[in-house]
C-alpha atoms as a PDB file:
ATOM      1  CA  UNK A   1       0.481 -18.523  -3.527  1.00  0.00           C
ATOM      2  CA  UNK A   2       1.020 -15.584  -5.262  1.00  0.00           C
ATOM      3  CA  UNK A   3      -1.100 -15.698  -8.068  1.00  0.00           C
ATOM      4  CA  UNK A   4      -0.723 -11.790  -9.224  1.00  0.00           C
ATOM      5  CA  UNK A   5       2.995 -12.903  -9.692  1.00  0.00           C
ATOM      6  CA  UNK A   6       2.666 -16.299 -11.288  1.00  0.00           C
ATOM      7  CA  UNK A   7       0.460 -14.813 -13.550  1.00  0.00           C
ATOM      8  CA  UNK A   8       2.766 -11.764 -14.502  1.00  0.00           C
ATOM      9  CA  UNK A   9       6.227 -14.073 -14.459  1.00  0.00           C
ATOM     10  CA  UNK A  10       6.987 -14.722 -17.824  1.00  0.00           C
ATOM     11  CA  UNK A  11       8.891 -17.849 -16.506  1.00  0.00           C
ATOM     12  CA  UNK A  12       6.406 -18.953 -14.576  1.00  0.00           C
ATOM     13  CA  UNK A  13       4.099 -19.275 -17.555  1.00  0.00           C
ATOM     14  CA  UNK A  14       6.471 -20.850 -19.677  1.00  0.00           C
ATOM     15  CA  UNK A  15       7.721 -23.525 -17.466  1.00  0.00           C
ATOM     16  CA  UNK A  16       5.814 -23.318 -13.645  1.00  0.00           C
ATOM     17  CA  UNK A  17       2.360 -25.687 -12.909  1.00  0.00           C
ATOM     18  CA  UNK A  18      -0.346 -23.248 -13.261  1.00  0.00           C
ATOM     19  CA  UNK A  19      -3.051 -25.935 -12.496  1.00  0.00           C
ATOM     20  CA  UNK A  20      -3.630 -24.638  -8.950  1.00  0.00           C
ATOM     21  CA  UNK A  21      -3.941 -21.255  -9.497  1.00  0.00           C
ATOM     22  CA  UNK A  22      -6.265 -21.792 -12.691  1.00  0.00           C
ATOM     23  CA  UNK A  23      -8.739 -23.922  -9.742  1.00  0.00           C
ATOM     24  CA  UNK A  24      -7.729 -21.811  -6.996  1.00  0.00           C
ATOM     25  CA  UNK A  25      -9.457 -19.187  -9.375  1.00  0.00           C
ATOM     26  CA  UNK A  26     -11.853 -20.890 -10.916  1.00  0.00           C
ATOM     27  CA  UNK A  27     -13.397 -21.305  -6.903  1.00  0.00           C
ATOM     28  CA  UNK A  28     -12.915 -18.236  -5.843  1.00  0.00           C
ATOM     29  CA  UNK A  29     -12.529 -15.229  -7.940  1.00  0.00           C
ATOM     30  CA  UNK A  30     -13.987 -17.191 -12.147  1.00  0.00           C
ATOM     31  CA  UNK A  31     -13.152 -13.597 -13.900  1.00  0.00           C
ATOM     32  CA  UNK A  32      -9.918 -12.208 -12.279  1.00  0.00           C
ATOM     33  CA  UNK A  33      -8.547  -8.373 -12.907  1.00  0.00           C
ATOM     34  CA  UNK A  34      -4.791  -8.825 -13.128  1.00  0.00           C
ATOM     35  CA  UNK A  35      -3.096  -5.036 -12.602  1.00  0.00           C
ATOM     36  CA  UNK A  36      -0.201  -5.060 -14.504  1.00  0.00           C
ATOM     37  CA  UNK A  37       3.539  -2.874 -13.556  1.00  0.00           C
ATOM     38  CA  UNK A  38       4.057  -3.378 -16.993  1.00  0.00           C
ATOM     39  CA  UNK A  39       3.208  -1.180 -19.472  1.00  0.00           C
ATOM     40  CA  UNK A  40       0.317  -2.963 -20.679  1.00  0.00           C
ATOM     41  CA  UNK A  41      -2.580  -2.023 -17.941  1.00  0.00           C
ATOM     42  CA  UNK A  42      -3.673  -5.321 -16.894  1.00  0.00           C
ATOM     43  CA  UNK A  43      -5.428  -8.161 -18.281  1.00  0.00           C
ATOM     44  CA  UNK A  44      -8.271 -10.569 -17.538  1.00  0.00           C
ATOM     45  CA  UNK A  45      -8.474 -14.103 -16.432  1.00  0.00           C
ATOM     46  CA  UNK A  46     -11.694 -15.996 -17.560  1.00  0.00           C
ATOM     47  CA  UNK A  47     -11.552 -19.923 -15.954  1.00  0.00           C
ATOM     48  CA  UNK A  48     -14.697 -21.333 -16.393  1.00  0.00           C
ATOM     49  CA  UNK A  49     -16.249 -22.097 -19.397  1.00  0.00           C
ATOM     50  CA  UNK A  50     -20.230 -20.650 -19.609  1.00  0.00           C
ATOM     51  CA  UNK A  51     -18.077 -17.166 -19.062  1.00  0.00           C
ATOM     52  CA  UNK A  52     -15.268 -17.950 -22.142  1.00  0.00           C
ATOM     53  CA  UNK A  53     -18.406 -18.923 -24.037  1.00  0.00           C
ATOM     54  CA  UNK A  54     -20.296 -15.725 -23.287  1.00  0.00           C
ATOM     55  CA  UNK A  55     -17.212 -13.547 -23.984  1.00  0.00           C
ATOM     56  CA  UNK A  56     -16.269 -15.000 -26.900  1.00  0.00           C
ATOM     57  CA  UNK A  57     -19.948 -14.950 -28.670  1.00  0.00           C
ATOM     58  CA  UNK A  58     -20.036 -11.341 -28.073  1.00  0.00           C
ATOM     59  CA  UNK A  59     -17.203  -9.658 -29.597  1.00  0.00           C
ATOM     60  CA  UNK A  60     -18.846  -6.221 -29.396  1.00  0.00           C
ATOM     61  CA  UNK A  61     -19.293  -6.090 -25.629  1.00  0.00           C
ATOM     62  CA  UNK A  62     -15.900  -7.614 -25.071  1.00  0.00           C
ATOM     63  CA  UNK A  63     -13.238  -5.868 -27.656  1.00  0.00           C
ATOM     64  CA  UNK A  64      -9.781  -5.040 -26.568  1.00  0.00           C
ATOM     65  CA  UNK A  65      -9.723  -3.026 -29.792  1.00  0.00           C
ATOM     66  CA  UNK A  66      -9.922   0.169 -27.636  1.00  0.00           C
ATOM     67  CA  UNK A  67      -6.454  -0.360 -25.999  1.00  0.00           C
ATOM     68  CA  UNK A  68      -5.103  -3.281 -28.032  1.00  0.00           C
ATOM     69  CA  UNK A  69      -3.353  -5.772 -26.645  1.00  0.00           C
ATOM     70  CA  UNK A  70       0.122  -5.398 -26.940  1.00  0.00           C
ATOM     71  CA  UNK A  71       2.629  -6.492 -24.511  1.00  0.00           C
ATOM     72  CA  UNK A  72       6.218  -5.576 -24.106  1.00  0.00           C
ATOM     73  CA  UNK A  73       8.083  -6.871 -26.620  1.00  0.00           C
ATOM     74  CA  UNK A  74      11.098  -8.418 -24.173  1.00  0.00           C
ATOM     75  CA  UNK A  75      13.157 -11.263 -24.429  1.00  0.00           C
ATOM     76  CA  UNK A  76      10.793 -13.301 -21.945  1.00  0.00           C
ATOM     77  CA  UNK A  77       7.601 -12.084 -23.696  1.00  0.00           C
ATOM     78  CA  UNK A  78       8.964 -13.472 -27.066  1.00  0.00           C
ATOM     79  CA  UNK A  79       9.353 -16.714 -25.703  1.00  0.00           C
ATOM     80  CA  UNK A  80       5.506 -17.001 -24.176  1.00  0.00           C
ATOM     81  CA  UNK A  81       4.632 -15.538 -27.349  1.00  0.00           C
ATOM     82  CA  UNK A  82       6.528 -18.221 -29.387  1.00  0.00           C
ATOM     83  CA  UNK A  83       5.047 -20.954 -27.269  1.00  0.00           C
ATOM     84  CA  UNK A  84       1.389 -19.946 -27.312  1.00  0.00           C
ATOM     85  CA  UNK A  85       1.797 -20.448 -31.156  1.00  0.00           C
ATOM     86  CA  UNK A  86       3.169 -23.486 -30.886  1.00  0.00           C
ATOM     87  CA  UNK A  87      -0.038 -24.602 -29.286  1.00  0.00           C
ATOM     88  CA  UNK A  88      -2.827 -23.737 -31.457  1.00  0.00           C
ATOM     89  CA  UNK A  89      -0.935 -25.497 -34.676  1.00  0.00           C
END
């Protein structure tokens, strides 16, 4: 498993199982460092909760507001974007 991939692919994402990376990570590496060959520098992946919970309380220590966080705008982006929405209405 390639989980730098899955987690870059905007297919993937949209339409691929990512229940065994998410535990794959959540065992072995709970606050990943994605690099990115995009031009966005990378991202984080937070999969376990007490750590969500401790970023998310402290919005000072953990801003993106320095770099933003904007993402390509490509067909394939669009699409995550538009389905991400979808999900928190």
């Amino acid at each position: 498993m390639d989980i730098h991939r899955c987690l870059t692919n905007p297919s993937f994402l949209a339409s691929g199982d990512p229940l065994e990376i998410w535990s794959h990570l959540r065992r072995q590496d709970p606050v990943h460092w994605t690099a990115s060959s995009l031009s966005f520098d990378g991202f984080w992946s937070l999969t376990r909760y007490d750590d969500l919970r401790r970023v998310y309380s402290d919005p000072k220590s953990f801003s993106s507001e320095r770099n933003g966080v904007l993402l390509p705008t490509t067909a394939d982006y669009e699409e995550i974007r538009a389905i991400t929405s979808d999900l928190t209405k």
